[in-house]
Protein backbone atom coordinates (compact mmCIF):
# COMPACT_ATOMS: atom_id res chain seq x y z
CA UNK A 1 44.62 -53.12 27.36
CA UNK A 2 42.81 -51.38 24.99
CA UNK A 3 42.07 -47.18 26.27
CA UNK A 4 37.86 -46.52 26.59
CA UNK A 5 37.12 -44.62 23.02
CA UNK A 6 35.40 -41.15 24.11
CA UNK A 7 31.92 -40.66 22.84
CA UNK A 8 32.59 -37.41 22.03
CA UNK A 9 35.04 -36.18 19.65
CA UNK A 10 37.51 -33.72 20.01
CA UNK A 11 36.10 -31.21 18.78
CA UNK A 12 33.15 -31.32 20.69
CA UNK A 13 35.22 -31.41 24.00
CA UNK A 14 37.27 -28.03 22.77
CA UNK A 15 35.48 -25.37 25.01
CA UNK A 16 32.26 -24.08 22.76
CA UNK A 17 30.84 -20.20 22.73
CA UNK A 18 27.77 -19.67 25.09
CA UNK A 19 24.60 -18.85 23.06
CA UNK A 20 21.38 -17.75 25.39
CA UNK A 21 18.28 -18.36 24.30
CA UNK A 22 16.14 -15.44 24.34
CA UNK A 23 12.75 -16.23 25.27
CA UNK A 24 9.63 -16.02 23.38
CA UNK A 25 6.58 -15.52 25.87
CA UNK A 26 3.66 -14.66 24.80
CA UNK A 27 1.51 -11.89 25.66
CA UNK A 28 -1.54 -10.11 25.55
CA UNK A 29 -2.59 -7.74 23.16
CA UNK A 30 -4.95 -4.67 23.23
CA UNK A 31 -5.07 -2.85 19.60
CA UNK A 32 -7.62 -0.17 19.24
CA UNK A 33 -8.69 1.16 15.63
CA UNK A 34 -10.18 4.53 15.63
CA UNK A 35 -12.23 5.37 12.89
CA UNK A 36 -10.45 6.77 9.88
CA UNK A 37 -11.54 10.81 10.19
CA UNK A 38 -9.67 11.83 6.65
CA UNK A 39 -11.20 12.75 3.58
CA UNK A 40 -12.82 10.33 1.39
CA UNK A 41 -11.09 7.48 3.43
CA UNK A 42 -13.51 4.22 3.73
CA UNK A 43 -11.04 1.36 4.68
CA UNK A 44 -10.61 -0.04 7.95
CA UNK A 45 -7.41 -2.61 9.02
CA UNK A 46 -9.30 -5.42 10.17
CA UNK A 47 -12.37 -7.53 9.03
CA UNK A 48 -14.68 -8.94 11.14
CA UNK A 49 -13.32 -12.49 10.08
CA UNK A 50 -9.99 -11.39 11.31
CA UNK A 51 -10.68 -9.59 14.83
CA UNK A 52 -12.34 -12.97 15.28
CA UNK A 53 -9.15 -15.02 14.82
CA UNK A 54 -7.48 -12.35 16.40
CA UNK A 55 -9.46 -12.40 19.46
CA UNK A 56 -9.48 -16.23 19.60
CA UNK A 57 -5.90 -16.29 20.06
CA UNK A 58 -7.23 -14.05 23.17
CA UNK A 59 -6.42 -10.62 22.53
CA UNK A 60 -8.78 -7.16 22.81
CA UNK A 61 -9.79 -5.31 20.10
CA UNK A 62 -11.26 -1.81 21.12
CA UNK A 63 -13.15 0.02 17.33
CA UNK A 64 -14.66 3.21 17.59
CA UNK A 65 -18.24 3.33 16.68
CA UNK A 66 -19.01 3.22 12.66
CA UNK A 67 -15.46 2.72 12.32
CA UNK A 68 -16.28 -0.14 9.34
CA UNK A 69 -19.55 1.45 7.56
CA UNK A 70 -17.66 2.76 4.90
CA UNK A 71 -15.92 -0.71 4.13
CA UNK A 72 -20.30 -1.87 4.55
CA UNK A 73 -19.11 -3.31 7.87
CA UNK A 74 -21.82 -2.76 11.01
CA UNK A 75 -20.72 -2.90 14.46
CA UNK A 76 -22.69 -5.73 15.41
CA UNK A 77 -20.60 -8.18 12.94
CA UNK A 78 -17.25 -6.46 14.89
CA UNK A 79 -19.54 -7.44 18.38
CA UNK A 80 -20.23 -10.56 17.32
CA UNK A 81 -16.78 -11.32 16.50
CA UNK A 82 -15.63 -10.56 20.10
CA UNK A 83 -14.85 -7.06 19.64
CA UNK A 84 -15.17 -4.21 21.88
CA UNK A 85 -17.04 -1.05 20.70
CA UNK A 86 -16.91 2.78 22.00
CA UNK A 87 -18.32 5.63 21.01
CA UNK A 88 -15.29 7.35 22.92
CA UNK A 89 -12.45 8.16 20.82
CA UNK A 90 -10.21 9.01 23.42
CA UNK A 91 -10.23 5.54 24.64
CA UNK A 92 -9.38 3.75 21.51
CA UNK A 93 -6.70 6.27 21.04
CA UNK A 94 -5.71 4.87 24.90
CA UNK A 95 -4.95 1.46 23.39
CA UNK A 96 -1.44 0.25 23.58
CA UNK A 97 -1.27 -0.59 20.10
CA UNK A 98 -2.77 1.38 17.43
CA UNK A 99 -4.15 0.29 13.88
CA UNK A 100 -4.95 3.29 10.99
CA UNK A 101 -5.23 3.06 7.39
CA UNK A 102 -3.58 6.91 6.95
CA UNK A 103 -1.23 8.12 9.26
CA UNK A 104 -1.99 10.10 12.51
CA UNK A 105 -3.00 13.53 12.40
CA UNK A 106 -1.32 16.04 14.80
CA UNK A 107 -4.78 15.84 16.94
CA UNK A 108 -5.17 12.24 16.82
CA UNK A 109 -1.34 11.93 18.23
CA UNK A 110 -2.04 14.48 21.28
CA UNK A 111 -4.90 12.27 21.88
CA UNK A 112 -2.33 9.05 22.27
CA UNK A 113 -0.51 7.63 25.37
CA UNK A 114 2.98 8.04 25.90
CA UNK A 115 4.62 4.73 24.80
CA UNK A 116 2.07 3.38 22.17
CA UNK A 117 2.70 1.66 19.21
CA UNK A 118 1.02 2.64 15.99
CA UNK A 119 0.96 0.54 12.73
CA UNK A 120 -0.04 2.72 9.81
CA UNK A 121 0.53 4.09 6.57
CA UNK A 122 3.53 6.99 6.73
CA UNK A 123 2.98 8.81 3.34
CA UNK A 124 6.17 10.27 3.79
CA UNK A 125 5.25 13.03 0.94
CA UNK A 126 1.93 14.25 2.90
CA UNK A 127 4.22 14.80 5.95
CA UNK A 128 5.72 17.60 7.64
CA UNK A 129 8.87 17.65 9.91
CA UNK A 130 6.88 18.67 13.36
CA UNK A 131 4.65 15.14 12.46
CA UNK A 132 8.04 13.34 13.55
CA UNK A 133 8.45 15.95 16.51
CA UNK A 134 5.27 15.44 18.03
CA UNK A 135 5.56 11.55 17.69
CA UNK A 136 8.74 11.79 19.30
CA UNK A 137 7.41 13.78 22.36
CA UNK A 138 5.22 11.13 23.32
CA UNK A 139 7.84 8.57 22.86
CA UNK A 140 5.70 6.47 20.05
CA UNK A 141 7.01 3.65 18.34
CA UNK A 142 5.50 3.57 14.73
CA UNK A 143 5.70 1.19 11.89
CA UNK A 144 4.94 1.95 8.47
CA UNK A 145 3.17 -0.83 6.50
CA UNK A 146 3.60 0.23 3.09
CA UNK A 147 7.55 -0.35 4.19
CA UNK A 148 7.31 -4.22 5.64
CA UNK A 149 9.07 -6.50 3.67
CA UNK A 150 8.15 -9.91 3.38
CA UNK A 151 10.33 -13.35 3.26
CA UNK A 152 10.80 -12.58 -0.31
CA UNK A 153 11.91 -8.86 0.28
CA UNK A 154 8.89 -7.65 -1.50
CA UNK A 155 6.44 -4.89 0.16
CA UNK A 156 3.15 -6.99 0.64
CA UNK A 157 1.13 -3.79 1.24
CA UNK A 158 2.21 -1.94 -1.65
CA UNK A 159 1.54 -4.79 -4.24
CA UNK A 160 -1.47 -5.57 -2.91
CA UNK A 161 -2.75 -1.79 -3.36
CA UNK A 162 -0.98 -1.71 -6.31
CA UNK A 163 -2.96 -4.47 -7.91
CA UNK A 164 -6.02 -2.97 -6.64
CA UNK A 165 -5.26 0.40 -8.10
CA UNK A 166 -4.23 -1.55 -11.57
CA UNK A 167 -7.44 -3.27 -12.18
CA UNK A 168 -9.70 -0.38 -10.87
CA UNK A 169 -7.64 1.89 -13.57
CA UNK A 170 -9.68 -0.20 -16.50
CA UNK A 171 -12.83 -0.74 -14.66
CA UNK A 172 -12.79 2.95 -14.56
CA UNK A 173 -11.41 3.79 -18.12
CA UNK A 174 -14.48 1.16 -18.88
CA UNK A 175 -17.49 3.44 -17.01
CA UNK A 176 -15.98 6.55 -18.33
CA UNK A 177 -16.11 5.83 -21.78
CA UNK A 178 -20.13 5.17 -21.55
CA UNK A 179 -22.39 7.41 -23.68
CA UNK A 180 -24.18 7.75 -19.93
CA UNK A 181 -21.06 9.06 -18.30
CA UNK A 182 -20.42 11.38 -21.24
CA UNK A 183 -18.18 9.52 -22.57
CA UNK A 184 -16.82 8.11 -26.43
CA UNK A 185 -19.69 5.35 -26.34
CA UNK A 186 -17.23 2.68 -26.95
CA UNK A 187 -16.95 -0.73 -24.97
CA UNK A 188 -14.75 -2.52 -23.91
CA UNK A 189 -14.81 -6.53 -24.47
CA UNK A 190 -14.00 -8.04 -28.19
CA UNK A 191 -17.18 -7.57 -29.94
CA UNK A 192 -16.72 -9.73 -33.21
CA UNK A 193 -16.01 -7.37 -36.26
CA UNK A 194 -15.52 -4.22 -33.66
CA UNK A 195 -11.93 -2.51 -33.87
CA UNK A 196 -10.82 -4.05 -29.87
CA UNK A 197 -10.30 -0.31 -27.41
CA UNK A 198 -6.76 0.78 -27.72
CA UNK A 199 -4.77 0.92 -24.30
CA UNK A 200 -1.62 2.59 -23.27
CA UNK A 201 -0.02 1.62 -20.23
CA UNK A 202 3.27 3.84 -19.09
CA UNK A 203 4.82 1.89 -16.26
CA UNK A 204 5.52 -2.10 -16.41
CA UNK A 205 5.90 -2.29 -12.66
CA UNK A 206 2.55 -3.93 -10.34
CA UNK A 207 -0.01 -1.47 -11.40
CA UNK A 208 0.98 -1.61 -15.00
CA UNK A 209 0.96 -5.27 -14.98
CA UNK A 210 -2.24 -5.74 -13.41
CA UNK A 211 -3.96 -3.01 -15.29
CA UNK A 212 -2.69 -4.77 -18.36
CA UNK A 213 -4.16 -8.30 -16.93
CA UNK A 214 -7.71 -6.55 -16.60
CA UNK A 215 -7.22 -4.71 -20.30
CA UNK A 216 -6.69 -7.77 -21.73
CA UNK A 217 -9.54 -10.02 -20.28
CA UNK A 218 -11.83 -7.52 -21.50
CA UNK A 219 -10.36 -7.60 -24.56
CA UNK A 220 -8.16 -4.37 -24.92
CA UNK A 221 -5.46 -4.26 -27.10
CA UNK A 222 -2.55 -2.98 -25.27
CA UNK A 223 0.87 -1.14 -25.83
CA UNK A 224 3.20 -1.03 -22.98
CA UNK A 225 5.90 1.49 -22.35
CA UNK A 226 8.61 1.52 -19.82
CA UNK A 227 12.26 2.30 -19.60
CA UNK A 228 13.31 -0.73 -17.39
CA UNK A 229 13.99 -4.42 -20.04
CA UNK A 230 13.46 -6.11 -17.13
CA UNK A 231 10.33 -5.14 -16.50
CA UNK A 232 8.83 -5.56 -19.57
CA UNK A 233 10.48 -8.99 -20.03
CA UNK A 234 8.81 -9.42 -16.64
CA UNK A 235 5.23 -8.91 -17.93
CA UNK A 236 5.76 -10.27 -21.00
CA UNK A 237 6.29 -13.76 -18.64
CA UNK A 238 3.49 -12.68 -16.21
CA UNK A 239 1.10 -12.40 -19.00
CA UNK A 240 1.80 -15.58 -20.46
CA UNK A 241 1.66 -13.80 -23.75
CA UNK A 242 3.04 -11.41 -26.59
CA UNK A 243 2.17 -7.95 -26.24
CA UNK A 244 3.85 -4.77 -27.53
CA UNK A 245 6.12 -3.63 -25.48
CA UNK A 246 8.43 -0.56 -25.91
CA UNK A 247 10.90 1.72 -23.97
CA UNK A 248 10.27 5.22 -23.16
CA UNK A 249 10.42 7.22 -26.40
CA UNK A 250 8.72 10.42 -27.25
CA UNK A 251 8.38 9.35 -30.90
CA UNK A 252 6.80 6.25 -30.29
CA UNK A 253 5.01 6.95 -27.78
CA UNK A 254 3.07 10.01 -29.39
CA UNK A 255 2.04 7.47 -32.19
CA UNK A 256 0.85 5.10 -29.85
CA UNK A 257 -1.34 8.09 -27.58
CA UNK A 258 -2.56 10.01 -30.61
CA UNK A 259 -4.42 6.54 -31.69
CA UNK A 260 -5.64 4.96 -28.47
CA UNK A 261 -8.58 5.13 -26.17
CA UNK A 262 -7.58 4.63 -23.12
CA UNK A 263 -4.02 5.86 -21.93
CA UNK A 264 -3.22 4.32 -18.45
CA UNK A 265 -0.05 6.31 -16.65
CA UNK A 266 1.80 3.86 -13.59
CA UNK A 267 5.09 5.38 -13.79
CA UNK A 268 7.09 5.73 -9.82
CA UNK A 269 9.80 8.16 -9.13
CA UNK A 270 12.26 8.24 -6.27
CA UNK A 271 10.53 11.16 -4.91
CA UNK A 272 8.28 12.23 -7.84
CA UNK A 273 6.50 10.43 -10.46
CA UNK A 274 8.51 11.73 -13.48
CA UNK A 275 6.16 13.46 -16.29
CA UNK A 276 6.13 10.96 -18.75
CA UNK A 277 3.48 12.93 -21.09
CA UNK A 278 3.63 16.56 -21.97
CA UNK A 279 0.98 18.78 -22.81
CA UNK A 280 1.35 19.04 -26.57
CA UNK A 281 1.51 14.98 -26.53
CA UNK A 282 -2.33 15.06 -24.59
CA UNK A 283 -3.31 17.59 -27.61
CA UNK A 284 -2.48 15.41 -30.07
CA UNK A 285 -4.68 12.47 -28.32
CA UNK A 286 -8.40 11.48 -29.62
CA UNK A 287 -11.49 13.68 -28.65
CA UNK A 288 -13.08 11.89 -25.99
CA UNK A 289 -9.65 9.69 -25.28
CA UNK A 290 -9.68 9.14 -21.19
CA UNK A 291 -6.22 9.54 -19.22
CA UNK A 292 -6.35 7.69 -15.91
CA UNK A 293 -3.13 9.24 -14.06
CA UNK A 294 -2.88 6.37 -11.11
CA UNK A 295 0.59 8.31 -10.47
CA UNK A 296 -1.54 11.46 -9.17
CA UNK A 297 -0.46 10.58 -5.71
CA UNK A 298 3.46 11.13 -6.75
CA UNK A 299 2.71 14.08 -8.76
CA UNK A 300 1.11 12.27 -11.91
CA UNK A 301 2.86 11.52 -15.27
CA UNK A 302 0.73 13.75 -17.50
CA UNK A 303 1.94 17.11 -17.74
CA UNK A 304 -1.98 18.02 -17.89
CA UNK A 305 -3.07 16.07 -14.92
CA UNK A 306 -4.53 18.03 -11.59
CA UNK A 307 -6.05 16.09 -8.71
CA UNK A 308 -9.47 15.51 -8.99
CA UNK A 309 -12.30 13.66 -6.30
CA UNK A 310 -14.36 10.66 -6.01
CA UNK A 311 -17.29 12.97 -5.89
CA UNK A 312 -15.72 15.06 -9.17
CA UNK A 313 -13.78 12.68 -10.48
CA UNK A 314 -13.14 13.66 -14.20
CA UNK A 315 -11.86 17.36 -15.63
CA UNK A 316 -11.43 17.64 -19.31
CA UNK A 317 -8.20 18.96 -21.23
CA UNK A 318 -7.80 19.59 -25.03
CA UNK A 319 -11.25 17.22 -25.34
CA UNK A 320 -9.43 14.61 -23.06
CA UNK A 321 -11.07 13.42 -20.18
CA UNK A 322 -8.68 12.86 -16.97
CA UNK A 323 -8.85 11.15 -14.12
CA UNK A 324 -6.32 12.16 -11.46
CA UNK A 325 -7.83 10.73 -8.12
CA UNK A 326 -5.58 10.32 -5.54
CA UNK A 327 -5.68 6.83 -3.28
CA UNK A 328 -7.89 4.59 -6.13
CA UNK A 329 -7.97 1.87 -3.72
CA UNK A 330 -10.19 3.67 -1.44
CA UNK A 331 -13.19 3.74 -4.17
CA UNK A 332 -13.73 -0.17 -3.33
CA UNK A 333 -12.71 -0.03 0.32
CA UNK A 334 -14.26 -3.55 1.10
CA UNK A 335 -12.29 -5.44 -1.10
CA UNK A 336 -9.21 -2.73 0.20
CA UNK A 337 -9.65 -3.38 3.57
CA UNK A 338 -10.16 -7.58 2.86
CA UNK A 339 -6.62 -7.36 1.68
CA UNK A 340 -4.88 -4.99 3.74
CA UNK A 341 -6.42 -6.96 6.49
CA UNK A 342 -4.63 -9.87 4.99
CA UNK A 343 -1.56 -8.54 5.42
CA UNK A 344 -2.14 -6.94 9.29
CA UNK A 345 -3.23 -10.26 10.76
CA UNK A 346 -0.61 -12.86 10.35
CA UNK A 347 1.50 -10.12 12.14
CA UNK A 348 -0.61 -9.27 15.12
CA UNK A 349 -0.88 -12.86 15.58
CA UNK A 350 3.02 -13.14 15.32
CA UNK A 351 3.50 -10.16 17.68
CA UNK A 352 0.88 -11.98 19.75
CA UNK A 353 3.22 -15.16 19.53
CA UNK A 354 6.32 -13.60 19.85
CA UNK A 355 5.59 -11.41 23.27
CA UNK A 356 5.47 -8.07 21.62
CA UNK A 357 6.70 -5.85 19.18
CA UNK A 358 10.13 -5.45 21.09
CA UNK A 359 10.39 -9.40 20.22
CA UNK A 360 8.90 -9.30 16.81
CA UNK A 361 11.51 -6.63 15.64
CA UNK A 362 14.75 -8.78 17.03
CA UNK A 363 13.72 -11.89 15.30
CA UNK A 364 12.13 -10.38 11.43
CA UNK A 365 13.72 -8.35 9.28
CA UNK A 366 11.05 -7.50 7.39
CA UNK A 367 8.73 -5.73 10.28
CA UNK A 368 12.01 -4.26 11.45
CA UNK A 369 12.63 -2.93 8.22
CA UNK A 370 8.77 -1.04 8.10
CA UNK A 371 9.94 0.88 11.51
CA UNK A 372 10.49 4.59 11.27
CA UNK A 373 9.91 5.52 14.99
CA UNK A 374 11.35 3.35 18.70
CA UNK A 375 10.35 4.89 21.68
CA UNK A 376 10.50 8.42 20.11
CA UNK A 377 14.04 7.63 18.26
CA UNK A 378 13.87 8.24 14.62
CA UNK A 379 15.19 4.88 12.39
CA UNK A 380 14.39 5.47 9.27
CA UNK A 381 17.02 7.12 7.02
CA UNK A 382 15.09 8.41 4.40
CA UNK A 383 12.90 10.05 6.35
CA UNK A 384 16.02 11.97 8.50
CA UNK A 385 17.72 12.51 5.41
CA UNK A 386 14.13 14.09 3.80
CA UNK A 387 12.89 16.03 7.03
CA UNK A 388 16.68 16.75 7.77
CA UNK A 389 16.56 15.15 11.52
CA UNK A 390 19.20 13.31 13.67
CA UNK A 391 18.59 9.00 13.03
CA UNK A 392 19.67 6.32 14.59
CA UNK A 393 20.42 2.60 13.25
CA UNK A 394 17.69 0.28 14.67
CA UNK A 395 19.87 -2.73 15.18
CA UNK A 396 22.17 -0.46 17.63
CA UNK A 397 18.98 -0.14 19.75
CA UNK A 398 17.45 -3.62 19.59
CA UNK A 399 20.41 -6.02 20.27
């Protein structure tokens, strides 16, 4: 007589490893965003479009009073899109979770609750070893955005500044150069039997690329210099088109400054922007030549660059006109605060989704990799290493 065949294989009737499921619930969330207090800072996290998704999914959102009006946002279109608003600061700073643009300042973090969460820029170079102290105290939890990582492993809220900052770095050179603003007199945009405005860009990375995107439509002719191959194959493919492109050397680059227009710098450092351009290369530039240093906030990569305003935004050097203002984004904070509220919602929604932050962090990589600060513990090596405090490994605290 034939034996019954199993339905299941051998294998399958081997004993198997026990996996639990951790459970997603999901839950409630009350951000507050307090209105951004720091000099010459206009952006806000969140739209009105996107507090109204967010609150749809039904979650609070507590803004302090005038908290848009610099982005040209009232607080009747945050009302309107189910927000709450207060005039109290102390109670936004009461929320559970916490959205900023900049990051905390010693007041605003004695103003918090023990146990909050706060997603904001870090600015690790602006910061002070007590900052980390005093966050500790209170037991915060604090994610940096300019460190998430997306499914890619890029940083969404750097490129997306960094475009901004690229394309506002020739709108700029562009209003500068008018007669009315002092300037040269010349224009961009390829006037038929006009010489096109000569452009330098240091730096092939985001900024570079995007301020050579914007030199280009207008009809620039550019020269591009950076030490990295890669990145100047890169834009070379971004750009769908031949440009000049060159690596980092003094004697070409001193031909290529002493007869353009417009010299753009975009250069990053690991902790400083390196100085790219010395002083004797900025005498050797055209009268009336303008020097946009969008590495200011690194140090800048002019030798002769010093931070200027929005208000006073130009200083002159050897008949060169720079601009060193820190944080470029912030001059067109609506269109800054439409794309860093881009990036914030998807992942209030997710932590929404997910139950919390505690559940967010176990299950993306990315978010987890933007956290500096659990429950007071420090997580982020750099910042340990820089500030020279104790840090722990995240995924030792989480799992």
């Amino acid at each position: 007589m034939d034996r019954p065949t199993s339905p299941f294989s051998r294998q399958q009737l081997l004993p198997q490893e026990e996996t639990l499921e951790v459970l997603k619930q999901k839950g409630e969330l009350f951000i507050g965003i307090p209105k951004e207090n720091q000099y010459q800072e206009k952006r806000i996290c969140l739209t009105p479009d996107a507090v109204n998704a967010i609150t749809a999914h039904g979650h609070r959102v507590l803004i302090e009073a005038g908290a848009g009006e610099g982005a040209h946002y009232s607080d009747i279109e945050y009302t309107d899109a189910g927000a709450e608003i207060t005039k109290d600061t102390k109670k936004v700073f009461g929320c559970p979770l916490l959205l900023k643009v900049e990051p905390p300042t010693l007041a605003e973090i004695d103003l918090m609750n023990p146990q909050t969460t706060i997603i904001s820029a870090l600015q690790i170079k602006t910061q002070s070893k007590n900052y980390f102290e005093e966050l500790a105290k209170k037991r915060i939890t604090a994610v940096a955005f300019e460190y998430i990582r997306d499914e890619d492993g890029k940083y969404p809220a750097v490129r997306s500044l960094s475009e901004i900052a690229g394309i506002s770095s020739v709108l700029i050179a562009s209003e500068i150069m008018s007669k009315t603003n002092k300037g040269n007199g010349l224009m961009f945009g390829n006037i038929s039997g006009v010489p096109p405005v000569e452009v330098v860009i240091i730096g092939a990375g985001t900024v570079g690329e995007f301020a050579a995107r914007s030199a280009l439509g207008l009809g620039g002719n550019i020269k591009v210099f950076d030490n990295s191959i890669t990145k100047l194959r890169n834009i070379q493919t971004n750009l769908k088109q031949t440009v000049y492109t060159s690596t980092i050397q003094p004697k070409n680059l001193l031909k290529a400054l002493k007869r353009c227009d417009v010299a753009i710098g975009a250069t990053r450092g690991k902790d400083r922007a390196p100085v790219v351009v010395s002083s004797s290369m900025v005498e050797h530039m055209k009268k009336g030549a303008v020097i946009i240093d969008v590495s200011i906030d690194t140090g800048g990569c002019f030798e002769t660059s010093e931070i200027t305003t929005h208000d006073k935004p130009t200083r002159e050097k050897f008949g060169v006109i720079h601009y060193a203002v820190p944080n470029i984004p912030s001059r067109y904070p609506k269109t800054a605060s439409i794309s860093i509220s881009n990036i914030f919602t998807p992942y209030l929604l997710k932590l929404g989704e997910d139950g919390g932050l505690e559940n967010s962090l176990r299950f993306d990589k990315g978010l987890r990799n933007g956290l500096y600060l659990y429950h007071g513990i420090l997580t982020n090596k750099s910042v340990g290493e820089w500030f020279d405090l104790q840090y722990s490994d995240i995924n030792f605290l989480i799992f």
